[in-house]
N, C-alpha and C. Protein backbone atom coordinates (compact mmCIF):
# COMPACT_ATOMS: atom_id res chain seq x y z
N UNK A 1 81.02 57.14 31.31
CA UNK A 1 80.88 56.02 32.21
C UNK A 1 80.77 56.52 33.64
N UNK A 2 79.93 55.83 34.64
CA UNK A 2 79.58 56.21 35.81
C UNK A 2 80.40 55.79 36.73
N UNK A 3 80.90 56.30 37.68
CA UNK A 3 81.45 55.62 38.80
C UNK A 3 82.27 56.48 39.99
N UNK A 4 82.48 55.99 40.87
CA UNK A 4 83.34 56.80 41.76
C UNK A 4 84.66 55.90 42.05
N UNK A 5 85.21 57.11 42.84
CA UNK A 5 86.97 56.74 43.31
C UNK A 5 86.51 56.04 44.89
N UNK A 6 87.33 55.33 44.95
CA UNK A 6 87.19 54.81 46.35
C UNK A 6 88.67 55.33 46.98
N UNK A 7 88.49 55.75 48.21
CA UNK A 7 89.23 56.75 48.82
C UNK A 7 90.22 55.83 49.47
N UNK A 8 91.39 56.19 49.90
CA UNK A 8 92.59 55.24 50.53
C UNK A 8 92.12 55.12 51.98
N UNK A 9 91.51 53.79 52.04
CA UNK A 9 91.09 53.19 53.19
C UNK A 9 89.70 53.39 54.18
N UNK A 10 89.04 53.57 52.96
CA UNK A 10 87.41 53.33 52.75
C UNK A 10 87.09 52.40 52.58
N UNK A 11 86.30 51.64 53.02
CA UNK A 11 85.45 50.28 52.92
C UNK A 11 84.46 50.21 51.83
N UNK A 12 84.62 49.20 51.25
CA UNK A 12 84.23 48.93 50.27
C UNK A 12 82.53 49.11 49.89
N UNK A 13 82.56 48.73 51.05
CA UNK A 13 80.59 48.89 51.42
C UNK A 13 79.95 50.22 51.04
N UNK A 14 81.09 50.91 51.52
CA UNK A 14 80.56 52.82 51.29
C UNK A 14 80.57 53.19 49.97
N UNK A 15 81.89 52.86 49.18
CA UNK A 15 81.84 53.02 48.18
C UNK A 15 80.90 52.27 47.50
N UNK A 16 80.25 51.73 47.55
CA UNK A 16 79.01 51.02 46.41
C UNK A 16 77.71 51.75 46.94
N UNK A 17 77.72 51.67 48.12
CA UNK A 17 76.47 52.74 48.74
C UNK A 17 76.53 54.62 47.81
N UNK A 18 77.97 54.66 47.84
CA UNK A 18 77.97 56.12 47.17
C UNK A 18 77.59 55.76 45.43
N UNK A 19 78.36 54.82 44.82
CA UNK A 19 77.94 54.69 43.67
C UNK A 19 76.09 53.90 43.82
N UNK A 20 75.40 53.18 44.18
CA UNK A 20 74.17 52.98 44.26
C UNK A 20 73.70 54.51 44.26
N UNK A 21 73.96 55.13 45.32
CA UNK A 21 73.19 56.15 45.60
C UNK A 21 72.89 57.45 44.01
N UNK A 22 74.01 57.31 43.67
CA UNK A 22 74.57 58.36 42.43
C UNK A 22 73.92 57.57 41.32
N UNK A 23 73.76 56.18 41.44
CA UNK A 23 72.98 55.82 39.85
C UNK A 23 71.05 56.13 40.43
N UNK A 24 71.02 55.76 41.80
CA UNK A 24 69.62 56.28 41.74
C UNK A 24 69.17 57.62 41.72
N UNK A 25 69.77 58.40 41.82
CA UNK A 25 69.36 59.57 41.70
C UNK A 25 69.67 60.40 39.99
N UNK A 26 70.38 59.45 39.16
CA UNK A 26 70.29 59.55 38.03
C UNK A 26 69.55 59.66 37.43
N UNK A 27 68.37 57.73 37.91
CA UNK A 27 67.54 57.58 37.42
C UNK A 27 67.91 56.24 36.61
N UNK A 28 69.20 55.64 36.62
CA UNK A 28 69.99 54.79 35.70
C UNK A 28 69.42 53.51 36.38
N UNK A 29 69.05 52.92 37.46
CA UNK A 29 69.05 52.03 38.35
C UNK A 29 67.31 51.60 38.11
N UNK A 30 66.29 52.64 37.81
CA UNK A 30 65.21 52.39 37.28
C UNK A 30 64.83 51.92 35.90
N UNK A 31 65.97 52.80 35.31
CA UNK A 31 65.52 52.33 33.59
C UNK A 31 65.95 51.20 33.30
N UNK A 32 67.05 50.50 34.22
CA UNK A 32 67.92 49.23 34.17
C UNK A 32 66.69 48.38 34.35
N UNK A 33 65.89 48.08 35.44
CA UNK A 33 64.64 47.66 35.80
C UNK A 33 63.98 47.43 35.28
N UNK A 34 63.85 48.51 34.59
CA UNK A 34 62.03 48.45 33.09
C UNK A 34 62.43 47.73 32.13
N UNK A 35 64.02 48.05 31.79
CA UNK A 35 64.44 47.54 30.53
C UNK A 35 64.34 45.79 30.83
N UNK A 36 64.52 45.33 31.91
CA UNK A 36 65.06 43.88 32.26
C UNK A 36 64.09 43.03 31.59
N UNK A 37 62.06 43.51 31.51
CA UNK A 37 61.47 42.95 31.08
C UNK A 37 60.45 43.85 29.85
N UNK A 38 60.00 43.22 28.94
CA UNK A 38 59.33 43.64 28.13
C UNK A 38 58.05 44.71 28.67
N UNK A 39 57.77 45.74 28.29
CA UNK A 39 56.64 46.68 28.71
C UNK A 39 55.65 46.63 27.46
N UNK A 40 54.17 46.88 27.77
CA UNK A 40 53.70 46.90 26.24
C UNK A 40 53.25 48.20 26.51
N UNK A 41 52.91 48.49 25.40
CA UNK A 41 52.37 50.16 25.19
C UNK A 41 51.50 50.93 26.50
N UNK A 42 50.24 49.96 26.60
CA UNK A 42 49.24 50.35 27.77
C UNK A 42 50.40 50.80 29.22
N UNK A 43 50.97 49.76 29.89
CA UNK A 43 51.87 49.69 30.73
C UNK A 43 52.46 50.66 30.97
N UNK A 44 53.55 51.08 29.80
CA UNK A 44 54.14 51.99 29.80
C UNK A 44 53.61 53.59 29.64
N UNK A 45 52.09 53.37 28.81
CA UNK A 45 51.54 54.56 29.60
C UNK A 45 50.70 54.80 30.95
N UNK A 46 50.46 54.10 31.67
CA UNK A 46 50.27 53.70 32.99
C UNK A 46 51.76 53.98 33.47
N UNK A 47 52.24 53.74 33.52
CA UNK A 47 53.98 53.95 34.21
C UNK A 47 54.23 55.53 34.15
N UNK A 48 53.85 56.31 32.77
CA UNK A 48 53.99 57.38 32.65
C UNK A 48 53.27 58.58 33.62
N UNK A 49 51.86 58.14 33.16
CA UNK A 49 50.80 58.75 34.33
C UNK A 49 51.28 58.94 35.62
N UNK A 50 51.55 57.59 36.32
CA UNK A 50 51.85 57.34 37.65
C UNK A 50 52.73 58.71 37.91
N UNK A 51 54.48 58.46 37.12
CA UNK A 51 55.17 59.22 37.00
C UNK A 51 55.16 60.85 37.48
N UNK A 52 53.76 60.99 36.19
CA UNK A 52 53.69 62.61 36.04
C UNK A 52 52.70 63.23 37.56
N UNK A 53 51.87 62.20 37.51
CA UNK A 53 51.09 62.69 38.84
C UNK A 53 52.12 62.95 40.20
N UNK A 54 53.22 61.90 40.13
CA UNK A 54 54.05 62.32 41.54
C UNK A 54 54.45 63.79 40.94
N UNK A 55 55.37 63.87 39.73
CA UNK A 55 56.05 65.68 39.51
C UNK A 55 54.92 66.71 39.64
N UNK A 56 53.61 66.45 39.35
CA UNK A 56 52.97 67.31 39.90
C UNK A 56 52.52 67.81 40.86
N UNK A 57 52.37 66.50 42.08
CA UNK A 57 52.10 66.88 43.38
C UNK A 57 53.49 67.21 44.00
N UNK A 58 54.65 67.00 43.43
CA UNK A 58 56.15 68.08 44.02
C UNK A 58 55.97 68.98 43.83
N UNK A 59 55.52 69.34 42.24
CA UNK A 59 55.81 70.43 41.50
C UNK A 59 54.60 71.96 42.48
N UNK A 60 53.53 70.91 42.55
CA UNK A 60 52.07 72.04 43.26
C UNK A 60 52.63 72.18 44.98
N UNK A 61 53.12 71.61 45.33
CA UNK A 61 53.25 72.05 46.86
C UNK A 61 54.76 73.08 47.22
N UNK A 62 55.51 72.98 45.77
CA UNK A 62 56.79 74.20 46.14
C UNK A 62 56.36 75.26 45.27
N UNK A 63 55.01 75.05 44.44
CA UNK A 63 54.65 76.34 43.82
C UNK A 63 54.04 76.96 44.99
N UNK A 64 52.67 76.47 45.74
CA UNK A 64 51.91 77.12 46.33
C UNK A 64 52.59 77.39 48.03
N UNK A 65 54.00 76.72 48.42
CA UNK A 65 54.58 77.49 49.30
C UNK A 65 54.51 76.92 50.37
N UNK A 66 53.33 75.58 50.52
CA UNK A 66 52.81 74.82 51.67
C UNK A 66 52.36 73.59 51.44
N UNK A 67 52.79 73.01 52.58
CA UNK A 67 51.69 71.76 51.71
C UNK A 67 50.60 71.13 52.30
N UNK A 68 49.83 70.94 51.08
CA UNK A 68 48.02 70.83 52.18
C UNK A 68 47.80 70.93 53.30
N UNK A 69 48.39 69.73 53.93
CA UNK A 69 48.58 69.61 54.92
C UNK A 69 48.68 70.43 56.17
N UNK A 70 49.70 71.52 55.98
CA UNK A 70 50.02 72.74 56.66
C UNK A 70 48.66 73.73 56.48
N UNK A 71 48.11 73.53 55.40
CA UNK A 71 47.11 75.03 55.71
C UNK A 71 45.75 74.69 56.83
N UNK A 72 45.72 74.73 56.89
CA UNK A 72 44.99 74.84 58.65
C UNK A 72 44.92 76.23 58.64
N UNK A 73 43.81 76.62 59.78
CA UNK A 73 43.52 77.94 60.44
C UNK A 73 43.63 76.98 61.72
N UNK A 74 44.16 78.21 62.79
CA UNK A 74 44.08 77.64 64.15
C UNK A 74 43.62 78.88 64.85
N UNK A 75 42.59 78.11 66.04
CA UNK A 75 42.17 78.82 66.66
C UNK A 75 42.31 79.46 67.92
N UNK A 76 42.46 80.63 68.21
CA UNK A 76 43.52 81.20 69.26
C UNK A 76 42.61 81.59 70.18
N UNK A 77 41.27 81.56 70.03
CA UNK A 77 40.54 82.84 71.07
C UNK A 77 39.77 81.54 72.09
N UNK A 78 40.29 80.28 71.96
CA UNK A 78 40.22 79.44 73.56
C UNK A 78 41.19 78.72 73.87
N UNK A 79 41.35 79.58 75.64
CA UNK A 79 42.35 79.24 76.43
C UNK A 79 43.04 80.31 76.43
């Protein structure tokens, strides 16, 4: 079971912010979501795709060290 301690004279607010925070990064707070309504097959492989394309564009920019973005040449020989 998930949850945290709330500390002697911590506000209540924090503590749900710390537990929110700890089920989203689980991943528990999304599947709660999907589950709420029916998915049909297509959907859920559309959901998947989506998915895998973000881990790949994480996965390709801490392989190759940079990210797109950064590779540029700059040019030094004006000014």
């Amino acid at each position: 079971m998930r949850g945290v301690n709330v500390k002697k004279g911590e506000p209540v607010d924090r503590a749900l912010k710390r537990l929110k925070t700890k089920l989203d990064s689980e991943g528990i707070l999304e599947e709660m979501r999907r589950r709420r309504a029916f998915e049909t097959p297509t959907e859920r492989k559309q959901r998947k795709l989506r998915t895998a394309s973000k881990r790949n564009k994480v996965r390709w920019r801490f392989s190759t060290g940079a990210a797109p973005a950064e590779i540029e040449t700059v040019d030094l020989t004006n000014g």
